[in-house]
Protein backbone atom coordinates (compact mmCIF):
# COMPACT_ATOMS: atom_id res chain seq x y z
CA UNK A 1 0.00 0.00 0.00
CA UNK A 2 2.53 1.97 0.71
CA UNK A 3 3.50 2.09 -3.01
CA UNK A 4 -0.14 2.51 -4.20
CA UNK A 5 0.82 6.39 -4.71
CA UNK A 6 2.71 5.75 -7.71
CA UNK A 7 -0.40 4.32 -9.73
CA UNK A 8 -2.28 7.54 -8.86
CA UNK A 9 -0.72 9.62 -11.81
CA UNK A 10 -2.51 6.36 -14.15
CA UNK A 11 -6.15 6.03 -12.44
CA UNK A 12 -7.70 8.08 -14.93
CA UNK A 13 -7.16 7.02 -17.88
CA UNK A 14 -7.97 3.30 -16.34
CA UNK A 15 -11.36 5.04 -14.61
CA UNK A 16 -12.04 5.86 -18.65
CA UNK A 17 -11.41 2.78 -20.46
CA UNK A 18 -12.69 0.15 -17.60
CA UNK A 19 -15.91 2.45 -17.66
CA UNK A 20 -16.10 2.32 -21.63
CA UNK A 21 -15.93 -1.51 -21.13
CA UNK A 22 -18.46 -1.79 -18.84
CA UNK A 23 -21.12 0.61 -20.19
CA UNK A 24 -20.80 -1.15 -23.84
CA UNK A 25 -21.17 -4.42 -21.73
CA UNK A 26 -24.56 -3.77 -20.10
CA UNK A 27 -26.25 -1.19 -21.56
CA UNK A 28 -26.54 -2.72 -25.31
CA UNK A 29 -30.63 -3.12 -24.58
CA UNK A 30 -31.28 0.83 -25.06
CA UNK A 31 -28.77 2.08 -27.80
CA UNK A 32 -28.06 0.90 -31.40
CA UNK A 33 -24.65 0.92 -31.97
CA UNK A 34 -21.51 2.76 -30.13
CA UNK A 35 -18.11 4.11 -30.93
CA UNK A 36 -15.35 5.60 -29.14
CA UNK A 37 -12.06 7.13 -29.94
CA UNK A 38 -9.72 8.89 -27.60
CA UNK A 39 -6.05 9.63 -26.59
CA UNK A 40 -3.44 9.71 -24.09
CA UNK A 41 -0.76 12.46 -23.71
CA UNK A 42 2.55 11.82 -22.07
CA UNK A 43 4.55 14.64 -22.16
CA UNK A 44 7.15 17.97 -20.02
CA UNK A 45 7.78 21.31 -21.63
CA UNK A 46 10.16 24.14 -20.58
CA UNK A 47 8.91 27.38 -20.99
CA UNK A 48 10.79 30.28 -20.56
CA UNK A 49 8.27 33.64 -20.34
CA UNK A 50 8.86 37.23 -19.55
CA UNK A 51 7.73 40.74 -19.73
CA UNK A 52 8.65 43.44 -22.73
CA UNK A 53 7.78 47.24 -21.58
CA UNK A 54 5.90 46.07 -18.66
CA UNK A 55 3.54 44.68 -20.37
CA UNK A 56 2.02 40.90 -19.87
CA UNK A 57 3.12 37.92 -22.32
CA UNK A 58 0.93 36.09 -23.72
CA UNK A 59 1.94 32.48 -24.03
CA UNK A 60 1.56 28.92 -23.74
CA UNK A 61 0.80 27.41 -20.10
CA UNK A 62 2.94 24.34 -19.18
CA UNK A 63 2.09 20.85 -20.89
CA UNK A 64 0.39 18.54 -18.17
CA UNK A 65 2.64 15.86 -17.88
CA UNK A 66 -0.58 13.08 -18.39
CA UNK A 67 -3.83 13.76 -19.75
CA UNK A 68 -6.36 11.08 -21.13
CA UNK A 69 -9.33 11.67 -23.21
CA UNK A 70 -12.38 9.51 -24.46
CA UNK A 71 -15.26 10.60 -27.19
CA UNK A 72 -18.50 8.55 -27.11
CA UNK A 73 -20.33 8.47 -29.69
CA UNK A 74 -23.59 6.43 -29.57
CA UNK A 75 -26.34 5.89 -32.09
CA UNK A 76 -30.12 5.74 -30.52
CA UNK A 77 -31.49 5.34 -33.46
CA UNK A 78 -31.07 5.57 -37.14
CA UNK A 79 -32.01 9.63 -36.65
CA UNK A 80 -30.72 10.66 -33.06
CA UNK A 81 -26.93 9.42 -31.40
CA UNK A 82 -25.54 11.43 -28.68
CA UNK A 83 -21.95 12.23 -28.31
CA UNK A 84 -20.57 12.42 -24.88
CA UNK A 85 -16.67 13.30 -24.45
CA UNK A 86 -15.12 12.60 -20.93
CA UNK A 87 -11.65 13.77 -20.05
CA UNK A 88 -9.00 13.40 -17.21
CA UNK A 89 -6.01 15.91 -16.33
CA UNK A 90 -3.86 14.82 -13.79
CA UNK A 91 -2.93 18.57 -13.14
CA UNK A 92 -6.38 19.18 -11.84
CA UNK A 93 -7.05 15.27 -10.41
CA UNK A 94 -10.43 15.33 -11.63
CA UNK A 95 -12.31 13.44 -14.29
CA UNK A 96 -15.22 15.52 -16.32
CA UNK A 97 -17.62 15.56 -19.10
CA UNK A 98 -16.13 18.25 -21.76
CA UNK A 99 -18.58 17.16 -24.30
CA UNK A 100 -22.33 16.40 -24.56
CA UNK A 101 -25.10 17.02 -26.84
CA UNK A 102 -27.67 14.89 -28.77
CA UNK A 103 -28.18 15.28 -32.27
CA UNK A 104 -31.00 15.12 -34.45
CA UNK A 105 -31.02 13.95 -37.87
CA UNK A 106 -34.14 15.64 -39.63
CA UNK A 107 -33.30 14.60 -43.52
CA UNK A 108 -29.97 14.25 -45.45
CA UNK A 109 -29.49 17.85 -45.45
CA UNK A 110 -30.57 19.17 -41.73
CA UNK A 111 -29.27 18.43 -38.57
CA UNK A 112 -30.07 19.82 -34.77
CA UNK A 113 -27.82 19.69 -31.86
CA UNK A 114 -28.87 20.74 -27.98
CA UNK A 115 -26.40 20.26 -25.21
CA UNK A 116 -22.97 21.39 -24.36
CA UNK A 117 -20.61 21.36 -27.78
CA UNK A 118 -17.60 23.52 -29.25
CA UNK A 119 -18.24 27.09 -30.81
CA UNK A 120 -17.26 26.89 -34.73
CA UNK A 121 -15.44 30.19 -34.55
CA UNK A 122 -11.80 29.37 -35.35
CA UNK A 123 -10.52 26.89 -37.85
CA UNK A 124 -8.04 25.59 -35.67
CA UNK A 125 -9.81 25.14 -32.28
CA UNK A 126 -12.29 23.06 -34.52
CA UNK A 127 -10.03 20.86 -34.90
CA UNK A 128 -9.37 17.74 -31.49
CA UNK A 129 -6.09 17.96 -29.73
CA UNK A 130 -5.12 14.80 -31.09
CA UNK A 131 -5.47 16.17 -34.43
CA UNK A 132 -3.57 18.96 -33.95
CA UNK A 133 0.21 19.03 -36.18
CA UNK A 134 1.61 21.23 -33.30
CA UNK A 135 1.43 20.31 -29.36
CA UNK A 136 -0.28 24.08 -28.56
CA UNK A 137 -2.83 25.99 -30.02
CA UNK A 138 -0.94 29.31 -31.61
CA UNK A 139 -0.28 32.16 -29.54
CA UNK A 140 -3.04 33.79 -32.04
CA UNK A 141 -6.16 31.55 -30.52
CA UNK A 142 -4.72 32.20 -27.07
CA UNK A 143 -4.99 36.11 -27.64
CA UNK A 144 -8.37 35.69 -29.36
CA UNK A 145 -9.45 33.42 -25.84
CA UNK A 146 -8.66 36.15 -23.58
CA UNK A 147 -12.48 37.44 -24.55
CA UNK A 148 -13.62 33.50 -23.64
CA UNK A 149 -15.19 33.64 -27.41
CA UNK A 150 -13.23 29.66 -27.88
CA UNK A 151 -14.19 26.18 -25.88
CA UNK A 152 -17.67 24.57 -24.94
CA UNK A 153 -20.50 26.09 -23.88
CA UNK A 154 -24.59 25.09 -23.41
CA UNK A 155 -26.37 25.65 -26.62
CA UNK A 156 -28.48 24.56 -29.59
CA UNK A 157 -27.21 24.70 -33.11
CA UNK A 158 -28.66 23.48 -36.72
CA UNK A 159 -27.07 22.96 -39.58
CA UNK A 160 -27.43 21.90 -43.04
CA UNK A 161 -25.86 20.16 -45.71
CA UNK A 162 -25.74 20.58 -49.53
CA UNK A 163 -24.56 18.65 -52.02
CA UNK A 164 -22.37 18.90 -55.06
CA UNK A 165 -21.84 15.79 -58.00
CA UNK A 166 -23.44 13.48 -55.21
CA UNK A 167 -21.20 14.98 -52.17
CA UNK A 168 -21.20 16.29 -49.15
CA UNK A 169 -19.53 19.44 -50.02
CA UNK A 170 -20.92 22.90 -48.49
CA UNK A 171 -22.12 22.96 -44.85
CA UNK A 172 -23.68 25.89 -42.86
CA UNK A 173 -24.00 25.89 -39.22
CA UNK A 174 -26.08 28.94 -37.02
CA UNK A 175 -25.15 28.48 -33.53
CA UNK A 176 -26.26 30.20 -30.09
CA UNK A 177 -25.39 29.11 -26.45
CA UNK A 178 -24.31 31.00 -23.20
CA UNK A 179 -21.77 30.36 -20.48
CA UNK A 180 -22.45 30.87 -16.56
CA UNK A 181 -20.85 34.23 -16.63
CA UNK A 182 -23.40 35.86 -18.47
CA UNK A 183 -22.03 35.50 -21.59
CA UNK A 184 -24.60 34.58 -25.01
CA UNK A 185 -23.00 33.25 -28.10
CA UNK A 186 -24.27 33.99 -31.70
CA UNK A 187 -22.04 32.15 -34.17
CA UNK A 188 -22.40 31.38 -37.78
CA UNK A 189 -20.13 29.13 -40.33
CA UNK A 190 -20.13 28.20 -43.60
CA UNK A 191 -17.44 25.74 -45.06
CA UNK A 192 -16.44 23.86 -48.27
CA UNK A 193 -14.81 20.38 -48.20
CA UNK A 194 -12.95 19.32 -51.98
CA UNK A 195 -10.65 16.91 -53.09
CA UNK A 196 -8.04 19.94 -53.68
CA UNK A 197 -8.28 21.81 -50.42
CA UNK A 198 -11.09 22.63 -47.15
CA UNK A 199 -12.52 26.32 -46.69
CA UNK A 200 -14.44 27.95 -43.46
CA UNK A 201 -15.53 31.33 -43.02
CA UNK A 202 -17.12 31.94 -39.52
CA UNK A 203 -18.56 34.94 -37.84
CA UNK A 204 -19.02 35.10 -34.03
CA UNK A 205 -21.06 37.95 -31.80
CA UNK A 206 -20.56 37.90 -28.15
CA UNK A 207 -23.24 39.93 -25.87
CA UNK A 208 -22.25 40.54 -22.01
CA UNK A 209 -24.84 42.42 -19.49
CA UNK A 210 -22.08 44.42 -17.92
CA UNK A 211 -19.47 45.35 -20.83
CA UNK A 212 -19.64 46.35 -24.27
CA UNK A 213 -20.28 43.56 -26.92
CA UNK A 214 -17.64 41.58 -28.83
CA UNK A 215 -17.80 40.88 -33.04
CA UNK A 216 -15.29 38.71 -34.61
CA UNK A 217 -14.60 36.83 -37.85
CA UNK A 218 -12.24 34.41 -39.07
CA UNK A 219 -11.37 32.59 -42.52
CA UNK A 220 -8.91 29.71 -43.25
CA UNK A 221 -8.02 27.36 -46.23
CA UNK A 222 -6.12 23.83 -45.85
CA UNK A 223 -4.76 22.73 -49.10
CA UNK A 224 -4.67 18.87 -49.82
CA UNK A 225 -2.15 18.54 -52.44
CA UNK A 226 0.38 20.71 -50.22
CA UNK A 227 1.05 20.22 -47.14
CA UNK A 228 0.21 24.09 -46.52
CA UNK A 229 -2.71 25.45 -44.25
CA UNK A 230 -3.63 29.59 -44.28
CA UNK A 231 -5.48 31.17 -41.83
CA UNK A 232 -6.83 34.80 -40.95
CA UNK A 233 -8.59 36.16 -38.04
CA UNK A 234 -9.86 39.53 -36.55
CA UNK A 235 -11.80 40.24 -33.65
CA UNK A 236 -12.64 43.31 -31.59
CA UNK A 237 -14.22 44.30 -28.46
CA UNK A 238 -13.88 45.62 -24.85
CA UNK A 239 -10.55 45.25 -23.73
CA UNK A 240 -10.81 41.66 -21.37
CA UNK A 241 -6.85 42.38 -20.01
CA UNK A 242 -7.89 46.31 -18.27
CA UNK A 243 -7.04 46.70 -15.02
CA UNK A 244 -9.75 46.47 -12.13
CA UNK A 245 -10.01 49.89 -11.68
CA UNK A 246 -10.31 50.81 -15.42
CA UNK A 247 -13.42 48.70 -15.59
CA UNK A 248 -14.83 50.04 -12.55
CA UNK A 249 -14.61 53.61 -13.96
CA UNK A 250 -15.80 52.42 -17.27
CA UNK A 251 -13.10 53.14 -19.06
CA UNK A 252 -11.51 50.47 -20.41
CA UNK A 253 -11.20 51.05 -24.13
CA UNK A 254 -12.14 49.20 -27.15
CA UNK A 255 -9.58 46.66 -28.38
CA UNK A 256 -9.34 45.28 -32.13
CA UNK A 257 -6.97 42.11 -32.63
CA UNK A 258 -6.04 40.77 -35.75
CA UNK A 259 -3.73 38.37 -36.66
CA UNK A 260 -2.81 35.58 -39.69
CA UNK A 261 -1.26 31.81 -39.18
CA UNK A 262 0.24 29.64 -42.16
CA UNK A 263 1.81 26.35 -41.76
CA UNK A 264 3.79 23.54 -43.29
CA UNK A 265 4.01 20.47 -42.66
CA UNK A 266 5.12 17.83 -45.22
CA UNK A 267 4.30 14.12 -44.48
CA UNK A 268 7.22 11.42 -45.32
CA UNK A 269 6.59 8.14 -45.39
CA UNK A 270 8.41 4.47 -44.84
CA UNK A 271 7.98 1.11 -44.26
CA UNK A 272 9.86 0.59 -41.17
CA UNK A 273 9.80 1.18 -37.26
CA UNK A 274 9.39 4.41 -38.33
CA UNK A 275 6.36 4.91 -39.90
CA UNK A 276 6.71 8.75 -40.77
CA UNK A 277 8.30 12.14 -40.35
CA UNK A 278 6.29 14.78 -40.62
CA UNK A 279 8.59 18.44 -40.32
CA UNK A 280 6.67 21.39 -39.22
CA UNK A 281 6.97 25.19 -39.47
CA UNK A 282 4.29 27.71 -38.24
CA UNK A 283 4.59 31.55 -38.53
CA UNK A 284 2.03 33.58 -36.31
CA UNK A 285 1.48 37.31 -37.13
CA UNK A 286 -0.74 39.03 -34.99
CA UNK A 287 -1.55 42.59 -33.54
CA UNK A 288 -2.88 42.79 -30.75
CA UNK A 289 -3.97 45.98 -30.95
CA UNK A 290 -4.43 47.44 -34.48
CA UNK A 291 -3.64 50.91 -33.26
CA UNK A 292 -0.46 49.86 -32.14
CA UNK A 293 -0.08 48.56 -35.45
CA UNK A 294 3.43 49.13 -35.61
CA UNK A 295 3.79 46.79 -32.55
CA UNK A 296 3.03 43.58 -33.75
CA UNK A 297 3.81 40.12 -32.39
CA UNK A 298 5.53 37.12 -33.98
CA UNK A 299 5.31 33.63 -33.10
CA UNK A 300 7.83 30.92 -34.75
CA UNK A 301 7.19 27.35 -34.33
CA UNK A 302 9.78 24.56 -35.62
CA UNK A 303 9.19 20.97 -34.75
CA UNK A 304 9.00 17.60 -35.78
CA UNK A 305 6.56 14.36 -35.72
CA UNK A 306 7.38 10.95 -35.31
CA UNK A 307 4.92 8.51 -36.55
CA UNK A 308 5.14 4.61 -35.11
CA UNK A 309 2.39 3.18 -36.56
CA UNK A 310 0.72 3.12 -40.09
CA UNK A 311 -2.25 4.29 -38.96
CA UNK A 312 -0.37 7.53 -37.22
CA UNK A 313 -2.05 7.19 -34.06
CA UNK A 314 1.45 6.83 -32.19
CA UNK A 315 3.43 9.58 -32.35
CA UNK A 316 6.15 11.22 -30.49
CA UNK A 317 5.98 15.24 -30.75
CA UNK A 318 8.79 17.67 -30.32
CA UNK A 319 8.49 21.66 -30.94
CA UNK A 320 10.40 24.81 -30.18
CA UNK A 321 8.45 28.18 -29.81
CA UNK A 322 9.73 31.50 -30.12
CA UNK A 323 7.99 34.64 -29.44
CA UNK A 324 9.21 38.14 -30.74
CA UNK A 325 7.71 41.73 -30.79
CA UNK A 326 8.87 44.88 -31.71
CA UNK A 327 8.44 47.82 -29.17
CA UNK A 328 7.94 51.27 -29.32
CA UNK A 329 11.67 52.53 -30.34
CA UNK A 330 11.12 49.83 -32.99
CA UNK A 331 13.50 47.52 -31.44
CA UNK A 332 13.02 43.56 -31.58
CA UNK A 333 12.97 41.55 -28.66
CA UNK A 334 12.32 38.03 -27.63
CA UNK A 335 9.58 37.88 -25.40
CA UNK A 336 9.57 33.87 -24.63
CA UNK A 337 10.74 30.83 -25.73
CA UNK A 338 9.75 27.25 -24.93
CA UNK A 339 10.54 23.76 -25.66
CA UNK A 340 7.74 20.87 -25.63
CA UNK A 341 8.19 17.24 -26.18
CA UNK A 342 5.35 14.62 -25.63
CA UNK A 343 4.15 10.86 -26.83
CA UNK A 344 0.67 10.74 -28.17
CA UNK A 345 -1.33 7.52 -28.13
CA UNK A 346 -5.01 7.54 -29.80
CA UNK A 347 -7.75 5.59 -31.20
């Protein structure tokens, strides 16, 4: 017993899978059909932040060292399934549901979801963790989170399909939910899915009783035939970083970010232990205030991706961040830089 401490950091993840196990054991007499997929991160960073001209950085937080993640998704019928997403962080030593909504097939075209799901405002927080080419999210969606516009929230959304030569092609989603800080969500998306490349435009209004209300919009492209993805984003509203006292006197000042992302990432391929290497470089212009336009931030990410199965579900993840601005004498500076490394396992 005395030992039993060092299985703590694991009880998680085991809590997930020997629940997934049981549940599709017993409970087969009310549902149709169910699938699950998930991951498991294993992984330490160094991160090395500071402050330029007093004011905050903006960065990364530290990688948990273990963090285990299962998606549900289970078919009532041939018109409803529910999706329900549990995670564990070791960090936090708690187990949660991130995820969970019900949706409602109404034809081939139209579809209705009501529970707690993920806003479709960014093209890159769309996307799962585990399907992520870099370890973080870009400095740009951690700016663009300081107005809490990006995550999960309560809400109903429909959406509807249309097709092109006997495809799936364009889809439109209208979105509203609301938070428990009195925060209501309006968000509308429209994307494009081809054999040559993906497309989303998305528009997102935020409404808050006590401070001025919050527009954005965002557009990004992922090409198939090159390993290239191109994103921009702009977004504006009541500054969320004022001081205390500047929002108690009311005034704390409009802000208006903006920013643009591209990244490359060639895939290589063998037939050995090795399964792949997959090179990455990210570039992250942003501005976080467009009248300080001449102060803008820059965000370089090198890395690299080891694949160890054919499938790529095992993968061993290594990146180097770099963080530069340029203050007000027009002088460059490094305002962080951090190293991550961490083993992913999904399915």
């Amino acid at each position: 017993m005395r030992h039993f401490h060092r299985f703590l950091p694991f009880r998680f993840p085991v809590i997930l899978i020997l629940s997934t196990a049981v549940w599709s054991t017993y409970a087969r007499n009310w549902y149709k059909d169910m699938d699950f997929k998930g991951y498991l991160n294993v992984g330490a960073g160094v991160d090395n932040q500071g402050h330029t001209g007093g004011e905050p950085v903006y960065n990364t937080s530290f990688l948990e060292i273990l963090r285990a993640r299962l998606d549900y998704t289970i078919t009532i019928t041939e018109n409803i399934e529910t999706r329900i997403e549990l995670t564990g962080d070791i960090d936090k030593s708690a187990v949660g549901i991130r995820k969970g909504y019900v949706r409602f097939k109404l034809d081939d075209a139209d579809e209705l979801k009501t529970g707690v799901m993920k806003k479709r405002f960014s093209y890159e927080e769309i996307y799962s963790e585990d399907e992520l080419i870099t370890i973080n999210r870009s400095l740009e969606n951690i700016i663009f989170n300081s107005f809490r516009i990006l995550g999960h929230d309560m809400g109903i959304e429909y959406g509807k399909h249309f097709m092109i030569n006997g495809k799936k092609r364009l889809s439109t989603f209208v979105n509203t939910s609301a938070d428990g800080d009195r925060h209501v969500f309006g968000n509308g998306s429209l994307s494009y899915e081809s054999s040559a490349f993906n497309m989303l435009l998305s528009g997102l209004y935020s409404y808050h009783r006590d401070y001025a209300d919050a527009i954005g919009v965002t557009a990004g492209t992922e090409f198939r035939s090159l390993p290239v993805f191109i994103q921009a984003e702009s977004f504006g509203g009541r500054d969320p970083n004022a001081t205390d006292l500047l929002k108690l006197t009311g005034v704390n000042r409009n802000v208006y970010f903006a920013g643009a992302r591209a990244l490359g990432a060639p895939y290589f391929r063998f037939n050995r232990k090795i399964y792949g290497l997959e090179p990455l470089l990210e570039t992250v212009l942003l501005f976080p205030d467009l009248r300080l336009i001449s102060r803008p931030q820059v965000q370089n990410t090198a890395g690299i991706n080891i694949y160890f199965s054919e499938k790529r579900n095992v993968r061993w993840m290594t990146d180097g961040v770099f963080i530069f601005t340029r203050d007000g004498h027009g002088l460059i500076t490094t305002q962080s830089k951090a190293v991550y490394t961490q083993l992913q396992v999904s399915w």
